[in-house]
Protein backbone atom coordinates (compact mmCIF):
# COMPACT_ATOMS: atom_id res chain seq x y z
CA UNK A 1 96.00 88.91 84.64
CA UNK A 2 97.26 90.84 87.81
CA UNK A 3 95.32 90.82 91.16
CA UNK A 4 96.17 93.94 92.68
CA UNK A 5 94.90 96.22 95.46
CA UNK A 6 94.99 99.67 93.39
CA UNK A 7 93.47 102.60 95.34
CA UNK A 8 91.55 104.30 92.29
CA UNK A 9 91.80 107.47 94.42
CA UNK A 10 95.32 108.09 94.44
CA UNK A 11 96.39 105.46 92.10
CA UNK A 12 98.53 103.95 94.04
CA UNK A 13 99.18 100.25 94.09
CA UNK A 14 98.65 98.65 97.64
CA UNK A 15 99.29 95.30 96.94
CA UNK A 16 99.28 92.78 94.40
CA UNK A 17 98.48 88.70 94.86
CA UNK A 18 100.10 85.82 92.54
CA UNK A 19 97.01 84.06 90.13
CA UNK A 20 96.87 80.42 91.09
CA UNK A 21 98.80 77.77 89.46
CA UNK A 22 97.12 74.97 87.83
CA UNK A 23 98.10 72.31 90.81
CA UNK A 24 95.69 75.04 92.90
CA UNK A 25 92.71 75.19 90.64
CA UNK A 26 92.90 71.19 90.86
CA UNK A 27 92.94 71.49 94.75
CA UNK A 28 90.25 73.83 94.64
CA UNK A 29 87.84 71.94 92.27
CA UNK A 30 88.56 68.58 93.88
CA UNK A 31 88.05 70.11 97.08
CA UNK A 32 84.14 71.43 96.09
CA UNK A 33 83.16 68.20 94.25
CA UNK A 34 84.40 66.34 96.93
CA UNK A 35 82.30 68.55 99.93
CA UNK A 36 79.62 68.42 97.47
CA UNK A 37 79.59 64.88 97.38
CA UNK A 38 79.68 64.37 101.04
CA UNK A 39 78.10 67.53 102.91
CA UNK A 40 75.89 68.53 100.43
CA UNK A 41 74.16 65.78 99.85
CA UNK A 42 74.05 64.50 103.99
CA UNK A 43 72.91 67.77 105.84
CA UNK A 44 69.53 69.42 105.84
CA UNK A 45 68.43 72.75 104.45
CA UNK A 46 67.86 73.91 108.42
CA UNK A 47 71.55 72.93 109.15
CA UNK A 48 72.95 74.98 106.12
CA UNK A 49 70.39 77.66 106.88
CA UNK A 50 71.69 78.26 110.55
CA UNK A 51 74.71 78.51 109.28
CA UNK A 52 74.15 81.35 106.40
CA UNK A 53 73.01 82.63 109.90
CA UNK A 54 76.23 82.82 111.19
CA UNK A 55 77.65 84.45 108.00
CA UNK A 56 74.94 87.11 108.14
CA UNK A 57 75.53 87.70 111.47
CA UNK A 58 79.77 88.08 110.72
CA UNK A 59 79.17 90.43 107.94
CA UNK A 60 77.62 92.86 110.47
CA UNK A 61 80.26 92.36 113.22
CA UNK A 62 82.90 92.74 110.78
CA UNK A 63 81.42 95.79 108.68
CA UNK A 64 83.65 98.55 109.21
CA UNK A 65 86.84 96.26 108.50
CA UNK A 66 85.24 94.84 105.05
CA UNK A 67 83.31 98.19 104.29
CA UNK A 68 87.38 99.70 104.43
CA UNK A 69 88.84 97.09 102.54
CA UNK A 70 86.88 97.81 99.29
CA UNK A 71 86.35 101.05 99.57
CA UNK A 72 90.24 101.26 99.42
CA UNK A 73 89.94 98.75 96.51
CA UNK A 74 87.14 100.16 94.29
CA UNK A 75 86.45 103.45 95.65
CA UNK A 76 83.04 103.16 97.11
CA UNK A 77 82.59 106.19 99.75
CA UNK A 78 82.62 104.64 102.77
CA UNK A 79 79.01 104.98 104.65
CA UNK A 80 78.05 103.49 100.51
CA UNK A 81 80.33 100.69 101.48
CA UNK A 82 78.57 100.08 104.96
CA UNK A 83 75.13 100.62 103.74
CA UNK A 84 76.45 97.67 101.17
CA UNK A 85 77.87 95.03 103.58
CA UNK A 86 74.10 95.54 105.99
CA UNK A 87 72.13 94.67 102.84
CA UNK A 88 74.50 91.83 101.98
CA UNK A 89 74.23 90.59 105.43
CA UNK A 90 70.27 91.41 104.92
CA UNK A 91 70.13 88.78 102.27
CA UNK A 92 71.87 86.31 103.30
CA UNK A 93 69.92 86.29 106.38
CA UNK A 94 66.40 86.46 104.35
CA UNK A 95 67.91 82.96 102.59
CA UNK A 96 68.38 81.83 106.06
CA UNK A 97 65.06 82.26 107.17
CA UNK A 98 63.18 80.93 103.81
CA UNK A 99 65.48 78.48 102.41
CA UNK A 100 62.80 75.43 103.98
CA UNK A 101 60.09 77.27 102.65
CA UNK A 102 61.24 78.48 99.28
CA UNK A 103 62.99 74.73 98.96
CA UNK A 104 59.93 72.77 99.88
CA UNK A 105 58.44 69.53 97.25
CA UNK A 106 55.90 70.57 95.70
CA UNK A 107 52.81 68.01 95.23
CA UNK A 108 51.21 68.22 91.72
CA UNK A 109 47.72 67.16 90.63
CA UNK A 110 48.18 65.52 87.60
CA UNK A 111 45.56 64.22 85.08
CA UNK A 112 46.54 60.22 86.05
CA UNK A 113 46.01 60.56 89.50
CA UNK A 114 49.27 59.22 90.48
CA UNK A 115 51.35 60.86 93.43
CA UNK A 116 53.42 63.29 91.64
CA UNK A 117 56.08 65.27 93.70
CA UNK A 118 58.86 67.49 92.52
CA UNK A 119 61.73 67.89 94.95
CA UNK A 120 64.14 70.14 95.13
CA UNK A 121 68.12 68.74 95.16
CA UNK A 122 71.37 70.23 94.61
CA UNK A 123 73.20 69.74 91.44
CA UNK A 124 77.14 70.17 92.53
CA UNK A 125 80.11 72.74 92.66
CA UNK A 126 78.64 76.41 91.23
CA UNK A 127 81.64 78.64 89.59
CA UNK A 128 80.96 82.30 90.48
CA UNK A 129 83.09 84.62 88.53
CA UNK A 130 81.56 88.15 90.26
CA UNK A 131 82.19 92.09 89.45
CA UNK A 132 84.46 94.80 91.20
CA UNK A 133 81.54 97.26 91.89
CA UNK A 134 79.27 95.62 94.32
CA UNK A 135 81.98 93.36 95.35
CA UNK A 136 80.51 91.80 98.69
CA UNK A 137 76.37 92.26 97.71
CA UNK A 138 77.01 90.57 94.45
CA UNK A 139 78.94 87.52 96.56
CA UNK A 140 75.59 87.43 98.77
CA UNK A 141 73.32 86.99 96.56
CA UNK A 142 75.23 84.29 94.20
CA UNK A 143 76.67 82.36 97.63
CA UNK A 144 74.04 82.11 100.05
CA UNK A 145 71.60 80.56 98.01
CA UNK A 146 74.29 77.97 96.38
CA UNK A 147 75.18 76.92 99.51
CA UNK A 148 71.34 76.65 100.87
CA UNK A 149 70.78 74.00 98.87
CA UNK A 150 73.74 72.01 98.94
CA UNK A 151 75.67 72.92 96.65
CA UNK A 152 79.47 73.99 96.69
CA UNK A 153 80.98 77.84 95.79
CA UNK A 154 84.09 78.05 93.39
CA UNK A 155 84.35 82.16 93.55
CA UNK A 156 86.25 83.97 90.88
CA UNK A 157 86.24 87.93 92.00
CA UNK A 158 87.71 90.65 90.38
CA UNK A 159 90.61 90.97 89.91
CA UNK A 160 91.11 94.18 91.60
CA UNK A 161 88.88 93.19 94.19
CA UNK A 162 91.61 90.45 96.48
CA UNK A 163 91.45 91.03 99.71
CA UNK A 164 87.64 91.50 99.84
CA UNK A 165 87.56 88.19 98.36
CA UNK A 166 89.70 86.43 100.77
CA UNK A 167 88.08 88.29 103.74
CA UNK A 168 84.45 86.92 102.28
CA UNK A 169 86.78 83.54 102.29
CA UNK A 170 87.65 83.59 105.91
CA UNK A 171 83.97 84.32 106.84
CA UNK A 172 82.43 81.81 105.54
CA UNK A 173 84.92 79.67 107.25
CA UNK A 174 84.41 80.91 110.22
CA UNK A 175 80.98 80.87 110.71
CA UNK A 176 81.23 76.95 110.42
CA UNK A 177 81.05 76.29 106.27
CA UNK A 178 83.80 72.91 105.49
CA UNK A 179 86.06 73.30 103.92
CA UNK A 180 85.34 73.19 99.86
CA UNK A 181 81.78 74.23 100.64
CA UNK A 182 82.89 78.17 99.30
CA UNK A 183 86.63 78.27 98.01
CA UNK A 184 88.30 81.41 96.63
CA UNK A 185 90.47 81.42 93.53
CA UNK A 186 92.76 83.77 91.68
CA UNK A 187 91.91 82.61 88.22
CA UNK A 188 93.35 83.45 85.13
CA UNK A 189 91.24 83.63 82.18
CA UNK A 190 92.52 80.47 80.82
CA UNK A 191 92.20 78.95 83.90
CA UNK A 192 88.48 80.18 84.14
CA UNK A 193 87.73 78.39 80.46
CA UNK A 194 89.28 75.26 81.86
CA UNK A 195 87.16 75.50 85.05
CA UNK A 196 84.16 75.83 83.50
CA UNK A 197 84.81 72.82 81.01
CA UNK A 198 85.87 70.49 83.67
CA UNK A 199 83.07 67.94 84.92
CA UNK A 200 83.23 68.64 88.58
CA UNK A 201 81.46 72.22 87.66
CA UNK A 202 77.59 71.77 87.41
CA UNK A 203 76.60 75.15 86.65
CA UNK A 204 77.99 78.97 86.20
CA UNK A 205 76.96 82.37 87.39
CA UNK A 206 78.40 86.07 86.01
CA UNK A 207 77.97 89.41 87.05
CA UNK A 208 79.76 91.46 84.49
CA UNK A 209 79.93 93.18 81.17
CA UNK A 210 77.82 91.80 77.67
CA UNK A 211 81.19 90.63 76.46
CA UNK A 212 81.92 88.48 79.40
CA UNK A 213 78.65 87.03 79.42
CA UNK A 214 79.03 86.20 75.97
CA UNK A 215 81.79 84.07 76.19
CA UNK A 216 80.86 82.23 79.34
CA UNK A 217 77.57 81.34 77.66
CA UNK A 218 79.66 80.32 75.06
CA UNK A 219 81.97 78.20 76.98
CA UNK A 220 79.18 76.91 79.35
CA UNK A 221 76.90 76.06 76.24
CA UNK A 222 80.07 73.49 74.92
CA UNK A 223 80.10 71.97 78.13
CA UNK A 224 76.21 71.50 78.32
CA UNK A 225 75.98 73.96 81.42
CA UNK A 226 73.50 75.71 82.95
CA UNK A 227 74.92 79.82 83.43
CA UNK A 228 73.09 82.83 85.10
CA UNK A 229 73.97 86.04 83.55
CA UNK A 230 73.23 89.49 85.22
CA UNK A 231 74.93 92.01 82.89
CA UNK A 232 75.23 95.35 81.47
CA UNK A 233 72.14 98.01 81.27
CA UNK A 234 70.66 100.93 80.39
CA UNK A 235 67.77 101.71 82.48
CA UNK A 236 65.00 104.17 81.93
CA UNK A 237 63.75 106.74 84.59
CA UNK A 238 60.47 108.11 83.09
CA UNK A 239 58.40 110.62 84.59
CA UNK A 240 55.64 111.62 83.40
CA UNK A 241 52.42 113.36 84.38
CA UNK A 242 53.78 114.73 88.56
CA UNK A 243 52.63 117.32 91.20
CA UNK A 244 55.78 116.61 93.26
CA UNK A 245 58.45 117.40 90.73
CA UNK A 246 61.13 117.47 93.76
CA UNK A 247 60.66 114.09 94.37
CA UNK A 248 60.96 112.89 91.49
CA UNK A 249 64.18 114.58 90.79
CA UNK A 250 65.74 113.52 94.10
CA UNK A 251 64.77 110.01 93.29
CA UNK A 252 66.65 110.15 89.65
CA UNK A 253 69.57 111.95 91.53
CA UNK A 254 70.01 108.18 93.83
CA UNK A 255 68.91 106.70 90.69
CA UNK A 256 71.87 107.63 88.35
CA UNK A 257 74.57 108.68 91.11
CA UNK A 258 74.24 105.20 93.63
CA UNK A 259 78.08 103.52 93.45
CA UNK A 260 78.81 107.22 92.00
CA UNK A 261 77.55 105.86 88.83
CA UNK A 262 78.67 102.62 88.77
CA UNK A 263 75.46 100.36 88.79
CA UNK A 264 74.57 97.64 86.20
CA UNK A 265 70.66 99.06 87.15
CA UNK A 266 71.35 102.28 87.64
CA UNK A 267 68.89 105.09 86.51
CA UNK A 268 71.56 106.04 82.95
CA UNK A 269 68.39 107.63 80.31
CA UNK A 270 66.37 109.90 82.16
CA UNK A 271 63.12 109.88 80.07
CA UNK A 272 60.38 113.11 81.25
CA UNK A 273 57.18 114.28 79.76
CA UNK A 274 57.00 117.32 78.19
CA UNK A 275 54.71 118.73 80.96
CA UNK A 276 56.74 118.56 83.49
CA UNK A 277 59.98 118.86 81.56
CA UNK A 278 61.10 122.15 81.95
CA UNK A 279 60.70 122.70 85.76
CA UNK A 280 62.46 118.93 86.18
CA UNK A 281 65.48 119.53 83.59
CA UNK A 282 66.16 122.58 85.50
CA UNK A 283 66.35 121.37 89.33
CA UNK A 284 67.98 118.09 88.09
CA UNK A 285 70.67 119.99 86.47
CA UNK A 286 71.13 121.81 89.63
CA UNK A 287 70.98 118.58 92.04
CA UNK A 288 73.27 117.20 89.52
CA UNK A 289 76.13 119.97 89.20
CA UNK A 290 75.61 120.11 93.31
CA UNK A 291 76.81 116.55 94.01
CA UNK A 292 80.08 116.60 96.56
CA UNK A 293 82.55 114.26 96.79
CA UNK A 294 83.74 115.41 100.21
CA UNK A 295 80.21 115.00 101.60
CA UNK A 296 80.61 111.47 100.00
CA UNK A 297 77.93 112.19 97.34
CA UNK A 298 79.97 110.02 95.05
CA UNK A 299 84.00 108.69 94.72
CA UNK A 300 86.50 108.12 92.27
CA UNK A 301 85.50 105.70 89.23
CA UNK A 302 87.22 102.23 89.84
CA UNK A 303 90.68 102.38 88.20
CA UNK A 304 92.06 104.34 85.12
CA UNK A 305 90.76 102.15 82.63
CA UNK A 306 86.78 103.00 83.74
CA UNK A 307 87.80 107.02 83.93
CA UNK A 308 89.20 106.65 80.59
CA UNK A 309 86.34 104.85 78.53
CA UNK A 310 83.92 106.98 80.21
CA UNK A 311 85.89 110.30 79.70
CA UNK A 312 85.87 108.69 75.85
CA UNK A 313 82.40 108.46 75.28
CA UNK A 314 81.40 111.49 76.80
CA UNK A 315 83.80 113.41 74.48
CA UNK A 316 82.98 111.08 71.23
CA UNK A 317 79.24 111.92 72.44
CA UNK A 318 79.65 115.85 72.00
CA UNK A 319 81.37 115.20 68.91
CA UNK A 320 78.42 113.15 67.22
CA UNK A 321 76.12 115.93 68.18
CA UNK A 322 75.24 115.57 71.96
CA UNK A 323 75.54 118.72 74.85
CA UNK A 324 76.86 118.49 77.59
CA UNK A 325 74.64 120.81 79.90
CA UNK A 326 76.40 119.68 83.49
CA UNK A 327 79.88 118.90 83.61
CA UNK A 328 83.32 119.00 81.31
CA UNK A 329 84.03 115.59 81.09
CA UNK A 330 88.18 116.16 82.50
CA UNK A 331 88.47 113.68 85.24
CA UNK A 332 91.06 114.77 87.93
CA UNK A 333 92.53 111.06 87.94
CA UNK A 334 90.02 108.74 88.57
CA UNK A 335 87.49 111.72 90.12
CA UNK A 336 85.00 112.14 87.50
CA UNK A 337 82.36 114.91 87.83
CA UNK A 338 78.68 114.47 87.54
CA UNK A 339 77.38 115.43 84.88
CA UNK A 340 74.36 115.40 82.08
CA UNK A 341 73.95 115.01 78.36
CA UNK A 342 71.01 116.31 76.56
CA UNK A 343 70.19 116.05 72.46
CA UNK A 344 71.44 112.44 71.95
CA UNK A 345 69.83 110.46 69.11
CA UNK A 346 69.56 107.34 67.51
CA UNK A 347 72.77 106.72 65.81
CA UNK A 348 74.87 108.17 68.23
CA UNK A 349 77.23 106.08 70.09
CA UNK A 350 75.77 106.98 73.36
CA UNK A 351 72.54 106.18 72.08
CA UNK A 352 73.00 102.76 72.40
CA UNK A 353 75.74 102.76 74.98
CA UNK A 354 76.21 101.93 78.71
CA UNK A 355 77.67 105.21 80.94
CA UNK A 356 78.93 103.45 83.91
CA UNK A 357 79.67 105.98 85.62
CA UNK A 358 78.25 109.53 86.81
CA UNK A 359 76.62 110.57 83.77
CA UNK A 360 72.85 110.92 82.73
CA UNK A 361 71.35 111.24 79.46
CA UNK A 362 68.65 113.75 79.57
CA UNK A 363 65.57 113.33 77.11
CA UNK A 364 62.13 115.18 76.26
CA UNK A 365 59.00 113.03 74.74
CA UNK A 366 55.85 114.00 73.98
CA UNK A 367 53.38 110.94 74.95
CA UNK A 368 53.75 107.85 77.02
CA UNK A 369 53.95 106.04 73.53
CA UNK A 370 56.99 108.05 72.57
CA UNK A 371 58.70 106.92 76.12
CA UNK A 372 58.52 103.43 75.48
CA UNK A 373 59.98 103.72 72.48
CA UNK A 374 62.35 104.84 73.71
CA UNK A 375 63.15 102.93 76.15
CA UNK A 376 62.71 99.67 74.41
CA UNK A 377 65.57 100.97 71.55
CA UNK A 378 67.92 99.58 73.79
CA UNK A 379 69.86 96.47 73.51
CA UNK A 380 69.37 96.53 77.31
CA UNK A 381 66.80 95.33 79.46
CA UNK A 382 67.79 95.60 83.16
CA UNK A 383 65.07 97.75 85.57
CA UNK A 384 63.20 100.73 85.37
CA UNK A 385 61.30 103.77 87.03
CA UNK A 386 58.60 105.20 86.25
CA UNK A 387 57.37 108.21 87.96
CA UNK A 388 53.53 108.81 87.84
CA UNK A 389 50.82 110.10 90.15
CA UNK A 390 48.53 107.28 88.39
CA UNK A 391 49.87 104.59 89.76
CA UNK A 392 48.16 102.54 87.28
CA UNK A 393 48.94 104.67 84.08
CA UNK A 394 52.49 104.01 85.48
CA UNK A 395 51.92 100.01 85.27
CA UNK A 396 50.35 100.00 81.95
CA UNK A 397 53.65 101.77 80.64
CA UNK A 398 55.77 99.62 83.07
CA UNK A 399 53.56 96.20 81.31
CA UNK A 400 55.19 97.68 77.76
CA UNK A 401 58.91 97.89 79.19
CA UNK A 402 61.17 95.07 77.92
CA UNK A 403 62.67 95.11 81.42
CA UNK A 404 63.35 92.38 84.61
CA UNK A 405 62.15 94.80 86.50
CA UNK A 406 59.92 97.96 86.81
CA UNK A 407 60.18 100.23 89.90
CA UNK A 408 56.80 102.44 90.31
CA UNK A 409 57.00 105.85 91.72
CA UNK A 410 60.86 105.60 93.48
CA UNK A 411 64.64 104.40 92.74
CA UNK A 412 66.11 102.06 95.00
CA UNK A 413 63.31 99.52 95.76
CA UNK A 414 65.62 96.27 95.46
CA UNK A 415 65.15 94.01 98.70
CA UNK A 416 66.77 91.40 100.38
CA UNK A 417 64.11 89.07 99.01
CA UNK A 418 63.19 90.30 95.80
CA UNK A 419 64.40 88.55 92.46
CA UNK A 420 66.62 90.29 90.89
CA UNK A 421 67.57 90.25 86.84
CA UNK A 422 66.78 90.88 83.45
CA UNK A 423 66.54 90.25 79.45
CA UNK A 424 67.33 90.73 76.34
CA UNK A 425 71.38 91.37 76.51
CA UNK A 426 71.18 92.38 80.32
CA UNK A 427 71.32 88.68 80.46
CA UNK A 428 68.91 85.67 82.25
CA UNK A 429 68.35 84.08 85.10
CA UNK A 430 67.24 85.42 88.43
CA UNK A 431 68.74 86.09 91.82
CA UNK A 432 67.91 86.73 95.53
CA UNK A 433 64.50 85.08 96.54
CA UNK A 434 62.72 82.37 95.93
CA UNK A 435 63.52 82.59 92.25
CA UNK A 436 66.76 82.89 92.74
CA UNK A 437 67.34 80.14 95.08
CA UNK A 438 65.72 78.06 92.60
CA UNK A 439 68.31 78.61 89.48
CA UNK A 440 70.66 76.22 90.59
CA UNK A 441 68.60 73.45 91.63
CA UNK A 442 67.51 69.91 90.45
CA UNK A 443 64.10 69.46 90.36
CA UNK A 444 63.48 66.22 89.87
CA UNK A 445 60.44 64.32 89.82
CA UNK A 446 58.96 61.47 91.66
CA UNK A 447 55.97 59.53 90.44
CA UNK A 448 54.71 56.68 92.74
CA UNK A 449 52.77 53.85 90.94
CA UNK A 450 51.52 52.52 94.31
């Protein structure tokens, strides 16, 4: 495992970091038990809330420096990168402000009568092992509620992701957090495995791909651990019955082109009612095949590897059957073009697939029956949109999703305190808001006799 700085728009390698050694994974676990032990179980939620204050308030003063770093690192276009690091800070502040609230006991009534109070308590050191392509908003909304409760961070970013991760470090530091409350590693798989089995980790989170949530799960079950898993998707934009066909098309352009492509909940199987079909397929080709990387529309895919898998399945895609109606699928290094794919069926790779990056599949049904379907004959279950002037024809279809979420009538509606996640093999667990403060949390119980 190499932790490198690799510009994915030239290709050229910045700078590369040496993975821990084991004595360091030992510092940095003894170090968040041990802050665990003593800060997180002495200071109030208000105390670690003005802090996460501070944080907020660093990410904004320190925006165009982090917003550079990664979009030198993964490619984000750089206002993207900006508009990333102001939501981040957006969050973290929103956990700020709640974190009493959303952590208050709760008082049950109870068929005995007896007082009956459930209190909220932290549970110890949290391993975060987070994604390249939201590389500080994914840090937000695993860290700030962790540490809002009391408990300690042990981060594990990507790996081609370095210096955003020790720049995330140094803030947290800074704005006042001890030392082992959040501590960075450069873990190697192997050392991630022993990590998780090791007794001073209460509990896991992972953003990433179905395969790396598998085997965390699987290491996390041995070890009797609690793990939050946010991963892959492939989420349905349906539009059916709409006057204002423009609007819907601009909001499946932001849908499916957002982190040029590159979004675990990003709009992927466009999904349109015959009706309005024709007239939509035709202006969201154009808005498609009109995207511009030098207005910063969308950037290079992350790194060769991502060009090349997507460049794969495109191609194996045509092969099996599939058009390719916008686009030609021949990246210029790691600068992949837009583009849309029309006539893919069940039993075709892409079918069943995740296109992370800049490419929409483009499909024609005949009922809002048929558009469930089809939408539920993924393995995924992430988010949705669906576009409807009934707004309650849209919720009846959104009801039969087997989603997290279900956006009505626009892309883009996450929110700094909104829970966030999703099922089936998109993973479990929540995050951001008050359900996602609550994942990591002991709830334990007090029953008073007298």
């Amino acid at each position: 495992m190499n932790y490198a700085v690799t510009n994915p728009a030239t290709g050229e390698v910045v700078k590369t970091y040496d993975t821990a050694t084991d004595a360091q994974i030992e510092a940095a676990l003894e170090s968040a038990h041990a802050t665990y032990q003593n800060w997180g179980k002495t200071t109030t939620v208000a105390e670690r809330a003005e802090l996460l204050k501070k944080v907020a308030q660093l990410h904004m003063e320190r925006q165009d420096e982090l917003a550079a770093i990664f979009n030198r690192e993964m490619g984000k276009p750089l206002e993207q990168a900006k508009g990333e690091v102001e939501f981040s800070a957006g969050i973290i502040e929103a956990f700020a402000n709640n974190a009493e609230e959303w952590l208050k006991d709760d008082e049950l009534t109870v068929e005995d009568g007896l007082k009956t109070v459930v209190k909220r308590k932290p549970i110890g050191a949290i391993l975060g092992i987070m994604p390249w392509n939201y590389p500080v908003y994914q840090i937000a909304r695993f860290a700030a509620p962790v540490l809002a409760v009391g408990n300690t961070v042990v981060l594990k970013h990507a790996d081609q992701c370095p210096e955003t991760a020790l720049f995330l470090e140094k803030i947290f530091r800074d704005a006042g957090f001890p030392e082992g409350a959040y501590v960075n590693v450069f873990a190697t798989h192997d050392q991630i495995s022993t990590i998780i089995a090791d007794d001073r980790i209460a509990a896991v989170s992972l953003t990433g791909s179905e395969r790396a949530g598998a085997i965390v799960a699987e290491q996390a079950g041995r070890a009797l651990k609690k793990c939050v898993l946010e991963l892959g998707g492939s989420d349905v934009f349906i539009v059916l019955d709409v006057k204002d066909v423009d609007a819907a098309v601009e909001y499946a352009v932001g849908g499916r082109m957002e982190n040029t492509g590159q979004a675990c909940n990003g709009s992927k199987r466009i999904v349109v009612l015959d009706t309005v079909y024709d007239e939509f397929a035709e202006k969201f080709k154009a808005a498609i095949a009109n995207q511009n990387a030098d207005n910063g529309d969308y950037g290079p895919l992350s790194s060769a590897k991502a060009t090349e898998t997507l460049k794969q399945q495109v191609q194996n895609a045509v092969a099996q059957g599939a058009e390719l109606v916008v686009g030609d699928a021949e990246p210029d290094g790691n600068w992949f073009t837009p583009s849309i794919l029309s006539g893919v069926k069940p039993g075709m790779d892409a079918y069943s697939e995740e296109l992370f990056g800049p490419v929409a599949q483009l499909y024609k049904v005949s009922s809002d029956e048929e558009a469930i379907e089809l939408a539920n004959s993924s393995q995924y279950g992430l988010g949705s949109v669906v576009m409807c002037d009934d707004v309650e024809r849209a919720e009846r279809v959104g009801d039969q999703l087997e989603v997290g979420m279900v956006f009505i009538n626009a892309s883009g509606l996450e929110g700094v305190d909104v829970p966030f996640g999703g099922v089936k093999k998109s993973g479990y667990g929540r995050e951001i808001g008050k359900y996602g403060i609550d994942e990591f949390t002991n709830k334990k119980l007090y029953r008073f006799a007298a």
